[in-house]
PDB file of N, CA and C in Angstrom:
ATOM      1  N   UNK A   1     121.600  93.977 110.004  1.00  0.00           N
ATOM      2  CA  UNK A   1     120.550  94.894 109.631  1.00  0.00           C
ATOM      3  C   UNK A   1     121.177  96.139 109.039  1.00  0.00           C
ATOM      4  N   UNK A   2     120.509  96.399 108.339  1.00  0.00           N
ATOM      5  CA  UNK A   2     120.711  97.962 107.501  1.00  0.00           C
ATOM      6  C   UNK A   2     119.827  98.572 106.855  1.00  0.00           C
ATOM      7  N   UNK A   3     120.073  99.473 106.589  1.00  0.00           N
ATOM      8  CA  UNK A   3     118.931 100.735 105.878  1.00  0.00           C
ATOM      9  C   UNK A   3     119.847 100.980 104.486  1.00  0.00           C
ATOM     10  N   UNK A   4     119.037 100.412 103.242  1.00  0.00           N
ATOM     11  CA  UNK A   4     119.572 100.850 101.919  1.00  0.00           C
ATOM     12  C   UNK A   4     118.373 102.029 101.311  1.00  0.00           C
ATOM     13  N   UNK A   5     119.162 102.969 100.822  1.00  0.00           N
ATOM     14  CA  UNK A   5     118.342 104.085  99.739  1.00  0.00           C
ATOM     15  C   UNK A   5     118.514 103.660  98.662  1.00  0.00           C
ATOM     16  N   UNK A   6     117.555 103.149  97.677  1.00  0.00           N
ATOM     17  CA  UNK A   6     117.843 103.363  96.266  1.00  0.00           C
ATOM     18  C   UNK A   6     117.298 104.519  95.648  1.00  0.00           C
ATOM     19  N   UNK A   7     117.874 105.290  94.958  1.00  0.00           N
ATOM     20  CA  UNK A   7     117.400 106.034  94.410  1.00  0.00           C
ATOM     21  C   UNK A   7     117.881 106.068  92.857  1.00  0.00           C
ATOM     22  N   UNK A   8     116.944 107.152  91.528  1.00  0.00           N
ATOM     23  CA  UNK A   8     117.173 107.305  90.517  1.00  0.00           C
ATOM     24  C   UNK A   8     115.987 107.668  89.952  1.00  0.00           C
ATOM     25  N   UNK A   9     116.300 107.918  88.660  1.00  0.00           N
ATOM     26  CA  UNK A   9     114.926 108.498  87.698  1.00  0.00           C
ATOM     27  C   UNK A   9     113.870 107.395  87.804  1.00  0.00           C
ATOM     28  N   UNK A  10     112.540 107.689  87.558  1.00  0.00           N
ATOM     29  CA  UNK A  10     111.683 106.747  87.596  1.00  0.00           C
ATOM     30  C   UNK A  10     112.074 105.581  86.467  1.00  0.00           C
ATOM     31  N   UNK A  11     112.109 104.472  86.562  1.00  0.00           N
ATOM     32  CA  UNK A  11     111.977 103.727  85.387  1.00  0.00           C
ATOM     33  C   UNK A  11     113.587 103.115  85.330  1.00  0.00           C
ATOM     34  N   UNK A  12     114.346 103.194  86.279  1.00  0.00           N
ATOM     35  CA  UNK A  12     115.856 102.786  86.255  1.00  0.00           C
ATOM     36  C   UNK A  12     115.818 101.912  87.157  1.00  0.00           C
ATOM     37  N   UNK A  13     114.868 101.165  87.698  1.00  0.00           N
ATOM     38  CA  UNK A  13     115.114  99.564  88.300  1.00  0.00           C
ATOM     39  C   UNK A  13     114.613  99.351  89.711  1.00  0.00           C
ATOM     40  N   UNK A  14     114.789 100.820  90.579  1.00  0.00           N
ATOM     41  CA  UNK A  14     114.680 100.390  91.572  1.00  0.00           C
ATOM     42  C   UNK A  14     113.606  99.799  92.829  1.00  0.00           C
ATOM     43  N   UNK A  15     111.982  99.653  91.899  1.00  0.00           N
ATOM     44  CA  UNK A  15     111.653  99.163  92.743  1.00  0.00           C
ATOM     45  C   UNK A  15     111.580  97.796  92.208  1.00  0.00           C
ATOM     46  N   UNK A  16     112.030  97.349  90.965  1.00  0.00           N
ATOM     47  CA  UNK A  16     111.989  96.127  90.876  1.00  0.00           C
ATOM     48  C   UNK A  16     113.375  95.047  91.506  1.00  0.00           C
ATOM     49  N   UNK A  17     114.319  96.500  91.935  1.00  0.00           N
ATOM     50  CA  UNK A  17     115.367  95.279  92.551  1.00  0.00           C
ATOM     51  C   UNK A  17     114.908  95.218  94.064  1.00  0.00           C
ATOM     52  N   UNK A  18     114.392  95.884  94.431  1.00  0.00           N
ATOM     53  CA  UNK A  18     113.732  96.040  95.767  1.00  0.00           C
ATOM     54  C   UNK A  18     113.010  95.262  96.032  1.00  0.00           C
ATOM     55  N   UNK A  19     111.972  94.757  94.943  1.00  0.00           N
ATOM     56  CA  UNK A  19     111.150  93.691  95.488  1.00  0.00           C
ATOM     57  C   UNK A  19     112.026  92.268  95.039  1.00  0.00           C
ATOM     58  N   UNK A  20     112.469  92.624  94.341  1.00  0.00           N
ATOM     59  CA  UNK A  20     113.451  90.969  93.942  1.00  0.00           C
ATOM     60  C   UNK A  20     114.743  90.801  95.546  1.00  0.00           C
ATOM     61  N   UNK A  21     114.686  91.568  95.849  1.00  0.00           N
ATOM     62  CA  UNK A  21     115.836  91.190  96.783  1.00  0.00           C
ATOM     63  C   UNK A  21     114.722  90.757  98.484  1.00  0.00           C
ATOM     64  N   UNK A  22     113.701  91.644  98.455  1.00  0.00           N
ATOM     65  CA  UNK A  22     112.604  91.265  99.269  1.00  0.00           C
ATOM     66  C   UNK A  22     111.827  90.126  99.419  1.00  0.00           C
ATOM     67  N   UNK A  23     111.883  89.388  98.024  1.00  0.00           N
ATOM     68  CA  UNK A  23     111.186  88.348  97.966  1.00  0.00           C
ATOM     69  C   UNK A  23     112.327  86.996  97.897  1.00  0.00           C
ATOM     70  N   UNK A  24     113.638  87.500  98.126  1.00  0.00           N
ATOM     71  CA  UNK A  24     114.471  85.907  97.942  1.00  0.00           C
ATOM     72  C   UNK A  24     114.956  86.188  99.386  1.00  0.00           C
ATOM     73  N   UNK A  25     114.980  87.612 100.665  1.00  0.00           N
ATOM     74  CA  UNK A  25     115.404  87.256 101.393  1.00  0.00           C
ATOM     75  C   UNK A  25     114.861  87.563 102.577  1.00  0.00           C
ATOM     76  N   UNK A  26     114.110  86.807 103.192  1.00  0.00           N
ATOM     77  CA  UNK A  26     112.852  86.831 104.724  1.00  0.00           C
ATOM     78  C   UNK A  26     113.362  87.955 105.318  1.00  0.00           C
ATOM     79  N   UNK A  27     114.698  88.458 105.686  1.00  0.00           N
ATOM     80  CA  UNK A  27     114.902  89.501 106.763  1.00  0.00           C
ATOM     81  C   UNK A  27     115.143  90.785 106.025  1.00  0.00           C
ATOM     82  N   UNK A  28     114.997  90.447 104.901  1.00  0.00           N
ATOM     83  CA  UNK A  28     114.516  92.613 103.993  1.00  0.00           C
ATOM     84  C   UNK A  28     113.534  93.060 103.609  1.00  0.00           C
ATOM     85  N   UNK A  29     112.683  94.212 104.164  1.00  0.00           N
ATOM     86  CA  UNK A  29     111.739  94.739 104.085  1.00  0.00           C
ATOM     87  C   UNK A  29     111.868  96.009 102.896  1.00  0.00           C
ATOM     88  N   UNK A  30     110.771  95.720 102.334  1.00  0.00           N
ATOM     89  CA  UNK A  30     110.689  97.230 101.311  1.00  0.00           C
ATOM     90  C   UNK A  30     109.752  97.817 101.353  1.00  0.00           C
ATOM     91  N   UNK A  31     110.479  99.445 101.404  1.00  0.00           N
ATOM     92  CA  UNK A  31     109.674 100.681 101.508  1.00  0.00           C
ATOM     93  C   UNK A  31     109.573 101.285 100.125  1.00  0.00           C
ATOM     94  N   UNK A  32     108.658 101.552  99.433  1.00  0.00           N
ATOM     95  CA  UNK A  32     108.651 102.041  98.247  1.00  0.00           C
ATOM     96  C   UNK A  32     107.693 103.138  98.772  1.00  0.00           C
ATOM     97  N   UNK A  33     108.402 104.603  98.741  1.00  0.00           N
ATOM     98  CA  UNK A  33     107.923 106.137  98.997  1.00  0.00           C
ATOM     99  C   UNK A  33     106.191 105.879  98.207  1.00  0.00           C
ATOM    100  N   UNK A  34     106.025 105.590  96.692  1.00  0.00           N
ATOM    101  CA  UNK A  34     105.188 105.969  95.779  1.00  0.00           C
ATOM    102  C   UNK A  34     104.086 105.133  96.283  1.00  0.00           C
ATOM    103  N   UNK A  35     103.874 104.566  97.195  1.00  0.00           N
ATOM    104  CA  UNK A  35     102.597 103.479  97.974  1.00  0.00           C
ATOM    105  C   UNK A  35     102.434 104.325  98.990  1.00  0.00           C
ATOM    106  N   UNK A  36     103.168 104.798  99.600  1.00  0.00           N
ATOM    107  CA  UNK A  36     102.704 105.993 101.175  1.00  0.00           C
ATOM    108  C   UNK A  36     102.566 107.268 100.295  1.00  0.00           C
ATOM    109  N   UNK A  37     103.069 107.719  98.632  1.00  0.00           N
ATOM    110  CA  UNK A  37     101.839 108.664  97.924  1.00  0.00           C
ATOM    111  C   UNK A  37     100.640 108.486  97.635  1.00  0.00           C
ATOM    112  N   UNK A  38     100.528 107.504  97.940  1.00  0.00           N
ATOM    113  CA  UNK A  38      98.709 107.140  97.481  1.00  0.00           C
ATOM    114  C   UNK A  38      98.086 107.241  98.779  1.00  0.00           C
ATOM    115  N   UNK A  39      98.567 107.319  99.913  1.00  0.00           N
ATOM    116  CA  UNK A  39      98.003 107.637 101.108  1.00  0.00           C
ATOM    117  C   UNK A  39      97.563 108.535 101.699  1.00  0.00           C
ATOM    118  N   UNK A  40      99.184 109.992 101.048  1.00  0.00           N
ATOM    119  CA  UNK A  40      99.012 111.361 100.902  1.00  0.00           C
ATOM    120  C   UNK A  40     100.394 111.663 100.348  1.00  0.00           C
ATOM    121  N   UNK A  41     100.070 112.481  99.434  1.00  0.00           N
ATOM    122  CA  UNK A  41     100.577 112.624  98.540  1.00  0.00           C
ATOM    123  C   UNK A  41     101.756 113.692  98.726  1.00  0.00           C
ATOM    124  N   UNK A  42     101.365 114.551 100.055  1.00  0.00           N
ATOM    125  CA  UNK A  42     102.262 115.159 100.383  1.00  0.00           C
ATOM    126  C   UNK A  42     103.850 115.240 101.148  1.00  0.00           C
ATOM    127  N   UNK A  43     104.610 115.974 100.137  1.00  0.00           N
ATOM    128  CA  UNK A  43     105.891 115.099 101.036  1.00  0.00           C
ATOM    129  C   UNK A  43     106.299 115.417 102.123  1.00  0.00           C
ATOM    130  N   UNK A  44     105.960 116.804 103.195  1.00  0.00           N
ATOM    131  CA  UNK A  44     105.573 116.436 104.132  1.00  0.00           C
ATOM    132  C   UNK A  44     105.320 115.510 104.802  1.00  0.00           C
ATOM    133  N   UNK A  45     104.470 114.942 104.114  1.00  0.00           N
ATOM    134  CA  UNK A  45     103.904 113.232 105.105  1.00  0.00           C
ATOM    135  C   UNK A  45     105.058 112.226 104.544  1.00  0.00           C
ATOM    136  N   UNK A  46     105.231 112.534 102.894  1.00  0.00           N
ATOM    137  CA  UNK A  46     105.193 110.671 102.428  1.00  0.00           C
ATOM    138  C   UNK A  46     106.850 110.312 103.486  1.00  0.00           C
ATOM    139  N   UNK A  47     107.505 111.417 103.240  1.00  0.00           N
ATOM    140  CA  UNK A  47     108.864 110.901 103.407  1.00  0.00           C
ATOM    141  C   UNK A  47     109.216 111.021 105.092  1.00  0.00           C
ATOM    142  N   UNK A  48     108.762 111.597 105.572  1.00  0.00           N
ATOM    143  CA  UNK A  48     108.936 111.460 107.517  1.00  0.00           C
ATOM    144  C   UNK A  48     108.436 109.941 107.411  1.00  0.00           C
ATOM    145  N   UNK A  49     106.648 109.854 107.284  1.00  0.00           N
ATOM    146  CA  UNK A  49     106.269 108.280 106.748  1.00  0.00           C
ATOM    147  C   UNK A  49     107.090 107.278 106.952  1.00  0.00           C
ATOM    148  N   UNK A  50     108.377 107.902 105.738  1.00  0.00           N
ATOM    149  CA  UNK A  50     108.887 106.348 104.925  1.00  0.00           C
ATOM    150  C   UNK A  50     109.500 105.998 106.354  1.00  0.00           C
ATOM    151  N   UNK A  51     110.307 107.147 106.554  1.00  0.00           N
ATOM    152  CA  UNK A  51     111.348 107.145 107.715  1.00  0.00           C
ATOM    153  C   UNK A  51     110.708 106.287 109.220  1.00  0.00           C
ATOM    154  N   UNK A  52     109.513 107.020 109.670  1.00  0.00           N
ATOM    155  CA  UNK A  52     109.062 106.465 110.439  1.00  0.00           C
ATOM    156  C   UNK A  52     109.107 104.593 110.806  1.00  0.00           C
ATOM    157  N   UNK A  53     108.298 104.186 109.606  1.00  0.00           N
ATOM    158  CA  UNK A  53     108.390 102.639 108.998  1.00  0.00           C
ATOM    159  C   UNK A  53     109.743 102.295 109.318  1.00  0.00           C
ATOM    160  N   UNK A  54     110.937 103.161 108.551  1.00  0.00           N
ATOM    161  CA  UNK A  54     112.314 102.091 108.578  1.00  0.00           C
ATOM    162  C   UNK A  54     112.824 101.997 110.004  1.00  0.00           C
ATOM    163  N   UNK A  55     112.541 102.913 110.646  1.00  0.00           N
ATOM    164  CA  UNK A  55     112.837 102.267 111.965  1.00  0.00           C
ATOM    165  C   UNK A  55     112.134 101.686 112.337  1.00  0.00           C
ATOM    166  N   UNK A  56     111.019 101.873 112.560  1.00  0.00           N
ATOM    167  CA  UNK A  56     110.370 100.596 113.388  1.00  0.00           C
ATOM    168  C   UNK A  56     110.552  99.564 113.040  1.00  0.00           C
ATOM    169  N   UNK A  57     111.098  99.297 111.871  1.00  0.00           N
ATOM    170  CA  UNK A  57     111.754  98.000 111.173  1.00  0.00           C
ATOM    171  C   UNK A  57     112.904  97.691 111.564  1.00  0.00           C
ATOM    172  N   UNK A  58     113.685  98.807 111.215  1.00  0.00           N
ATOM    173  CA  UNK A  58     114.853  98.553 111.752  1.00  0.00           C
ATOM    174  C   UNK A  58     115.202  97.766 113.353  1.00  0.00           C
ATOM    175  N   UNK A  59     114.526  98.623 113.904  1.00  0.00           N
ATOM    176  CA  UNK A  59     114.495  98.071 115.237  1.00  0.00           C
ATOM    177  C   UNK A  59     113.973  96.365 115.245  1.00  0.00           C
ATOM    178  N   UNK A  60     113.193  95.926 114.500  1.00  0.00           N
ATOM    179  CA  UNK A  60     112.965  94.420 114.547  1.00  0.00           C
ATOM    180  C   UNK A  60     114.030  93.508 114.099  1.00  0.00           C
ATOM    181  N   UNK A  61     115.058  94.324 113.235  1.00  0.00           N
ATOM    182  CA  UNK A  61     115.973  94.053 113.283  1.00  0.00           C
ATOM    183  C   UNK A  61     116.152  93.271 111.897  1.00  0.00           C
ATOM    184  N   UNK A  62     115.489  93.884 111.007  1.00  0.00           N
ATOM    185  CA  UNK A  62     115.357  93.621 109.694  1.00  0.00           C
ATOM    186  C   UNK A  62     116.346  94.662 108.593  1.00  0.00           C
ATOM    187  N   UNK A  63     116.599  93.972 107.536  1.00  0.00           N
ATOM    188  CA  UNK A  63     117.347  95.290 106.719  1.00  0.00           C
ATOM    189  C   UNK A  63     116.340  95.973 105.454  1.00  0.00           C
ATOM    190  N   UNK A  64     116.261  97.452 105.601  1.00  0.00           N
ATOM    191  CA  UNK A  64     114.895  98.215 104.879  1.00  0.00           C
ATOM    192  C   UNK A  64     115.258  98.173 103.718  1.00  0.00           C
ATOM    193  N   UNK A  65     115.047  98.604 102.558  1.00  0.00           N
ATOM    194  CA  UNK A  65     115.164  98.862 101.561  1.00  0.00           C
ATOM    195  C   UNK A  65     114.082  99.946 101.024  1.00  0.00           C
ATOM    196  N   UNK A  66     114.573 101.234 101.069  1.00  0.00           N
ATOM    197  CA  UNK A  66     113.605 102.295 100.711  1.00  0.00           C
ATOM    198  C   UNK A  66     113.788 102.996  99.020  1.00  0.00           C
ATOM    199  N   UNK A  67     112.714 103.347  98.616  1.00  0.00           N
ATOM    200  CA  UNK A  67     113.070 103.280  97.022  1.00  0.00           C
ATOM    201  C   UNK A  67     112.449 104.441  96.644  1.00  0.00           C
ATOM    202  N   UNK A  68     112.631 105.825  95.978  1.00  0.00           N
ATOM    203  CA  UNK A  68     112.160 106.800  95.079  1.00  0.00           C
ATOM    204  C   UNK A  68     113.382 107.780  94.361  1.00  0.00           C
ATOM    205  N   UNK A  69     112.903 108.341  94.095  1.00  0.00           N
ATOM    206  CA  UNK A  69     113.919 109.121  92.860  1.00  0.00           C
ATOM    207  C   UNK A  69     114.960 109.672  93.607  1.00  0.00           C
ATOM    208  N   UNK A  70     114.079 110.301  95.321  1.00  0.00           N
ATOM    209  CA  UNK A  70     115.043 111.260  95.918  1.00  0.00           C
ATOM    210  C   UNK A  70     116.094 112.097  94.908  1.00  0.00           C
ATOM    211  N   UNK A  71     115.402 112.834  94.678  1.00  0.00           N
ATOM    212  CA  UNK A  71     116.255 113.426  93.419  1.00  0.00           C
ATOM    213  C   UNK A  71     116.508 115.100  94.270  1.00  0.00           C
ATOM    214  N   UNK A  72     116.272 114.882  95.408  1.00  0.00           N
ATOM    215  CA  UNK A  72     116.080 116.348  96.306  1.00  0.00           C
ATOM    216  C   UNK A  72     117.001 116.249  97.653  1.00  0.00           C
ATOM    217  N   UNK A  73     118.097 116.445  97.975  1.00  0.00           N
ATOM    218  CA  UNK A  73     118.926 116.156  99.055  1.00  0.00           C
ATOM    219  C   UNK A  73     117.860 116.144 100.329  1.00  0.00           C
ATOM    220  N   UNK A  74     116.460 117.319 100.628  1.00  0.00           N
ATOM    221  CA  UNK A  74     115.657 117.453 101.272  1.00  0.00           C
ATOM    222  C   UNK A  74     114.816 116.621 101.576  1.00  0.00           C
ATOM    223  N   UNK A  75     114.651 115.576 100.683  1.00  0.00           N
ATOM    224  CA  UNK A  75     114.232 114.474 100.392  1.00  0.00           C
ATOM    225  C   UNK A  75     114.190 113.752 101.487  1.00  0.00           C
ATOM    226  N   UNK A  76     115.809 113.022 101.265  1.00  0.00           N
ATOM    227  CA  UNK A  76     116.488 112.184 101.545  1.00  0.00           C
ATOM    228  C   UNK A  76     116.748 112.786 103.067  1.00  0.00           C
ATOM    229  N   UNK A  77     116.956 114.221 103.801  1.00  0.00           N
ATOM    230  CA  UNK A  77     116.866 113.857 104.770  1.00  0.00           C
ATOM    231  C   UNK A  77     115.759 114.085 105.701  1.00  0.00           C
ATOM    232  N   UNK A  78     114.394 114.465 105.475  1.00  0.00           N
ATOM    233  CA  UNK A  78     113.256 114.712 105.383  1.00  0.00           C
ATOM    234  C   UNK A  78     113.037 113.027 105.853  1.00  0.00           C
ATOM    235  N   UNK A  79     113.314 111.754 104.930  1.00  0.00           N
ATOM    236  CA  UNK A  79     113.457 110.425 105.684  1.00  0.00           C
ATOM    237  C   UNK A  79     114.012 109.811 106.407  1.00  0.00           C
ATOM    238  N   UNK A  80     115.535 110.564 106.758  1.00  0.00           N
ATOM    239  CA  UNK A  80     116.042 110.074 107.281  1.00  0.00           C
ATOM    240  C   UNK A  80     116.084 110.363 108.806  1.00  0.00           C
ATOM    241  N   UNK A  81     115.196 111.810 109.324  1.00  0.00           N
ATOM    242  CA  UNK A  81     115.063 112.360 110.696  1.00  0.00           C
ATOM    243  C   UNK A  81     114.380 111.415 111.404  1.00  0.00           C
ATOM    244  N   UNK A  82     113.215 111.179 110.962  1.00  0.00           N
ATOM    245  CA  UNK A  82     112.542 110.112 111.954  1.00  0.00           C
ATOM    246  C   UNK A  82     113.305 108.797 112.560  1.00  0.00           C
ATOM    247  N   UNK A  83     114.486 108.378 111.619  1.00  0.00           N
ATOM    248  CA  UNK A  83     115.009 107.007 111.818  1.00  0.00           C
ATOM    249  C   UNK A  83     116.252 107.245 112.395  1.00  0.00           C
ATOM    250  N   UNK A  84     116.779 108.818 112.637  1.00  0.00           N
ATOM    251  CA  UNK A  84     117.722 108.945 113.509  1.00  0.00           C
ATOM    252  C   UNK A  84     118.913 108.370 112.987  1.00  0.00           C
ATOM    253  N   UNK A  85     119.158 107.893 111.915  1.00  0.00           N
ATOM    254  CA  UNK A  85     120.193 107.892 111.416  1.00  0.00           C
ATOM    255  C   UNK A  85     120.696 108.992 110.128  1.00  0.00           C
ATOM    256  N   UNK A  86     122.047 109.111 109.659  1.00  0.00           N
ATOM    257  CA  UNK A  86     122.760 110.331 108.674  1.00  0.00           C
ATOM    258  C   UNK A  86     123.070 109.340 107.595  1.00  0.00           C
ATOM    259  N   UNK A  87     123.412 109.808 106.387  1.00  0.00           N
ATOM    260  CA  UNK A  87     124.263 109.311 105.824  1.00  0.00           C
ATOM    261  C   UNK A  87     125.818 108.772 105.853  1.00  0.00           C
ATOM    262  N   UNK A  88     126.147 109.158 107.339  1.00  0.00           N
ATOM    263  CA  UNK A  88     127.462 109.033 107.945  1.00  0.00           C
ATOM    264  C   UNK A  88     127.287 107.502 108.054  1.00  0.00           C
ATOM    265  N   UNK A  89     126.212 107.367 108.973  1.00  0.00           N
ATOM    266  CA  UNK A  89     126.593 105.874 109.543  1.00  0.00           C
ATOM    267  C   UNK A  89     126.489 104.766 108.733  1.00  0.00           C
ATOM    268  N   UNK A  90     127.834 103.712 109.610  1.00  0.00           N
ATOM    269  CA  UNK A  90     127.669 102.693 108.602  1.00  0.00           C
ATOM    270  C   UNK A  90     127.048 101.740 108.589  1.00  0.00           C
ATOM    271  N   UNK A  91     125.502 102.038 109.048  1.00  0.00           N
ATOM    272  CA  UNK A  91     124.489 101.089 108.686  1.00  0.00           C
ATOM    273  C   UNK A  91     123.845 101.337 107.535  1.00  0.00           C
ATOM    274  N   UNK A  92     124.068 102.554 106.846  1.00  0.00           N
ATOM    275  CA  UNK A  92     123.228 103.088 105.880  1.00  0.00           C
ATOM    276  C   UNK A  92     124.231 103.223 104.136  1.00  0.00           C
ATOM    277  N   UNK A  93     123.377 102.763 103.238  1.00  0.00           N
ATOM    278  CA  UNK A  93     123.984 102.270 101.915  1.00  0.00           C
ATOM    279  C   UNK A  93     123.107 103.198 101.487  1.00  0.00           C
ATOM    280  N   UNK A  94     123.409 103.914 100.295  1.00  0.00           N
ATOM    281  CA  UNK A  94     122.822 104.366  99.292  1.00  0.00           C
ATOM    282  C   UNK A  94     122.971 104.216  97.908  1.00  0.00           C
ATOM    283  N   UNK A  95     122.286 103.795  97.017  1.00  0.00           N
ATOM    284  CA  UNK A  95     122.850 103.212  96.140  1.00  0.00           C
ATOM    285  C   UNK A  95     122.077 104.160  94.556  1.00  0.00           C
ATOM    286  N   UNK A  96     122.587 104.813  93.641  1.00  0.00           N
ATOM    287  CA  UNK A  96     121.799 105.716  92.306  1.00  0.00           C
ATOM    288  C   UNK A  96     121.714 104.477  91.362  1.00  0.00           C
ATOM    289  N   UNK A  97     120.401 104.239  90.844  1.00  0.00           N
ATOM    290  CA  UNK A  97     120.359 102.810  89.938  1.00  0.00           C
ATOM    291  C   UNK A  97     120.276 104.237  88.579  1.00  0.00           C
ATOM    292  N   UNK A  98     121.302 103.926  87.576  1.00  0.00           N
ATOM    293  CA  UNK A  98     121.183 104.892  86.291  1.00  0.00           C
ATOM    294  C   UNK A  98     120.686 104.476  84.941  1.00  0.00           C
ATOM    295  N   UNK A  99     120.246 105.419  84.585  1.00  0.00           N
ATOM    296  CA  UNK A  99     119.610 104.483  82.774  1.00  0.00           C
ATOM    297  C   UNK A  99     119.371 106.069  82.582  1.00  0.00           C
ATOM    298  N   UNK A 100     119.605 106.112  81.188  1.00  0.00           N
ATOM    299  CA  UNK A 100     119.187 107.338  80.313  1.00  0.00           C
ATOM    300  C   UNK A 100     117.629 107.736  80.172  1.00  0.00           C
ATOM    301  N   UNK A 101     117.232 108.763  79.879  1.00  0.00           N
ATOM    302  CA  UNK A 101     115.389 109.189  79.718  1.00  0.00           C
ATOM    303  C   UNK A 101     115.278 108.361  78.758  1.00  0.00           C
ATOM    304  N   UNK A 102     115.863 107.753  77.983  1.00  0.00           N
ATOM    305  CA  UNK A 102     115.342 107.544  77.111  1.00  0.00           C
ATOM    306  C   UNK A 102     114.594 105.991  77.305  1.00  0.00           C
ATOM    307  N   UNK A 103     115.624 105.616  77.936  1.00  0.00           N
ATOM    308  CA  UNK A 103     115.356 103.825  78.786  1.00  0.00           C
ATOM    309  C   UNK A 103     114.570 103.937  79.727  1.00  0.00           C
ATOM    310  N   UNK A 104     114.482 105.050  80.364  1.00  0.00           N
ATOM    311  CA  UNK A 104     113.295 105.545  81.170  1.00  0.00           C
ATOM    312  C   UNK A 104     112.078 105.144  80.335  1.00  0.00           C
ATOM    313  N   UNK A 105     112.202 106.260  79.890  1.00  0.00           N
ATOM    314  CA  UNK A 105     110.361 106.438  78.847  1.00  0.00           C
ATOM    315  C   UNK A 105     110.299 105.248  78.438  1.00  0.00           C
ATOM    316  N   UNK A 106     111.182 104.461  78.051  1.00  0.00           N
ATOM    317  CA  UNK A 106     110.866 103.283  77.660  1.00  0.00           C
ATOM    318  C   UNK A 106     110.214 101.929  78.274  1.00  0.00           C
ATOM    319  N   UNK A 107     111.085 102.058  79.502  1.00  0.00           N
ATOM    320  CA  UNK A 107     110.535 101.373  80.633  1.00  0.00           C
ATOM    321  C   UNK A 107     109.120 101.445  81.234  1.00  0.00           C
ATOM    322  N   UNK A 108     108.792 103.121  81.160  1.00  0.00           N
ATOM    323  CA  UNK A 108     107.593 103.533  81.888  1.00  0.00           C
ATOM    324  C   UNK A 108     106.410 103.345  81.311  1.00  0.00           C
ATOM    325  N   UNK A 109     106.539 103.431  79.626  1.00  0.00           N
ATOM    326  CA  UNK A 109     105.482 103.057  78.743  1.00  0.00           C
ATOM    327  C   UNK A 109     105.194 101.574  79.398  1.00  0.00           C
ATOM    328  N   UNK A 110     106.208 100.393  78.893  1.00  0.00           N
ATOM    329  CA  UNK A 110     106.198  99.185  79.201  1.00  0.00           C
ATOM    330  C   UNK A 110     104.882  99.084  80.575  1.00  0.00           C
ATOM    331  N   UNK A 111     105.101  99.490  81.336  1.00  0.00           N
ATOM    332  CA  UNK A 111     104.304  99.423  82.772  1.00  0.00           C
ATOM    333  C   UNK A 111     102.695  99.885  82.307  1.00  0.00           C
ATOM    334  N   UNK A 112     102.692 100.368  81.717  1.00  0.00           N
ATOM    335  CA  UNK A 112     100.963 101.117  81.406  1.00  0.00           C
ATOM    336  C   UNK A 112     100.800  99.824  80.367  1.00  0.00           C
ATOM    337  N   UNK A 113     101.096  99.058  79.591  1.00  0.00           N
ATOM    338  CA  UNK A 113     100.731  98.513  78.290  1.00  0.00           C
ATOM    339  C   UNK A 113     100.197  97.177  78.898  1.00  0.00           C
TER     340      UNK A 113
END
C-alpha cells in the first residue's frame, strides 16, 4: 500500500493516468481533488476531504492515488494532515506529470469539444 500525489498544470495527464492505473489494478483507489470541488469548492474542505478519504483507504489497505495541480506547498499539506503522513515517509510518492501551457490549452480545449 501507498499514497501517490500526482500533481501538475491542469491538462498534463494526471487524472487520466490515475484512472488508467485504477482501472487495470483492483487494489488502487483514486482521489481526484476536482470531484470533492463540486461538493465544496472550498479548499478548506476539498483538501483535508481528500486527505480524510486516503486514509481511510489507506487503512483498507489499498494504494491511493490523489490527483490536482497542488501547485501550493499549503495544498499539499493541508491533505496530507488528516492522513498523518509527511512527505518524509516512505509510503508516500509524489510524482509532477509536465507539458507546456501550450499542450495544456490544448489538451483542455480537447475535453470541452
Amino acid at each position: 500500500m501507498a499514497l501517490v500525489i500526482l500533481r501538475g498544470l491542469t491538462g498534463s495527464g494526471k487524472s487520466t493516468v490515475a484512472t488508467i492505473l485504477a482501472k487495470r489494478h483492483p487494489r488502487i483507489v483514486e482521489i481526484g481533488i476536482d470531484k470533492i470541488r463540486e461538493e465544496n469548492a472550498t479548499e478548506s474542505y476539498c483538501f483535508p476531504e481528500a486527505g480524510r478519504r486516503a486514509k481511510r483507504l489507506l487503512g483498507e489497505g489499498v494504494t491511493v492515488i490523489v490527483h490536482d495541480a497542488f501547485d501550493n506547498q499549503k495544498h499539499v499539506k493541508m491533505f496530507l494532515e488528516p492522513t498523518g503522513l509527511s512527505l518524509a515517509d516512505n509510503s508516500v510518492y509524489v510524482f509532477r506529470l509536465r507539458c507546456t501551457k501550450g499542450e495544456a490549452i490544448e489538451r483542455n480545449s480537447r475535453k470541452t469539444d
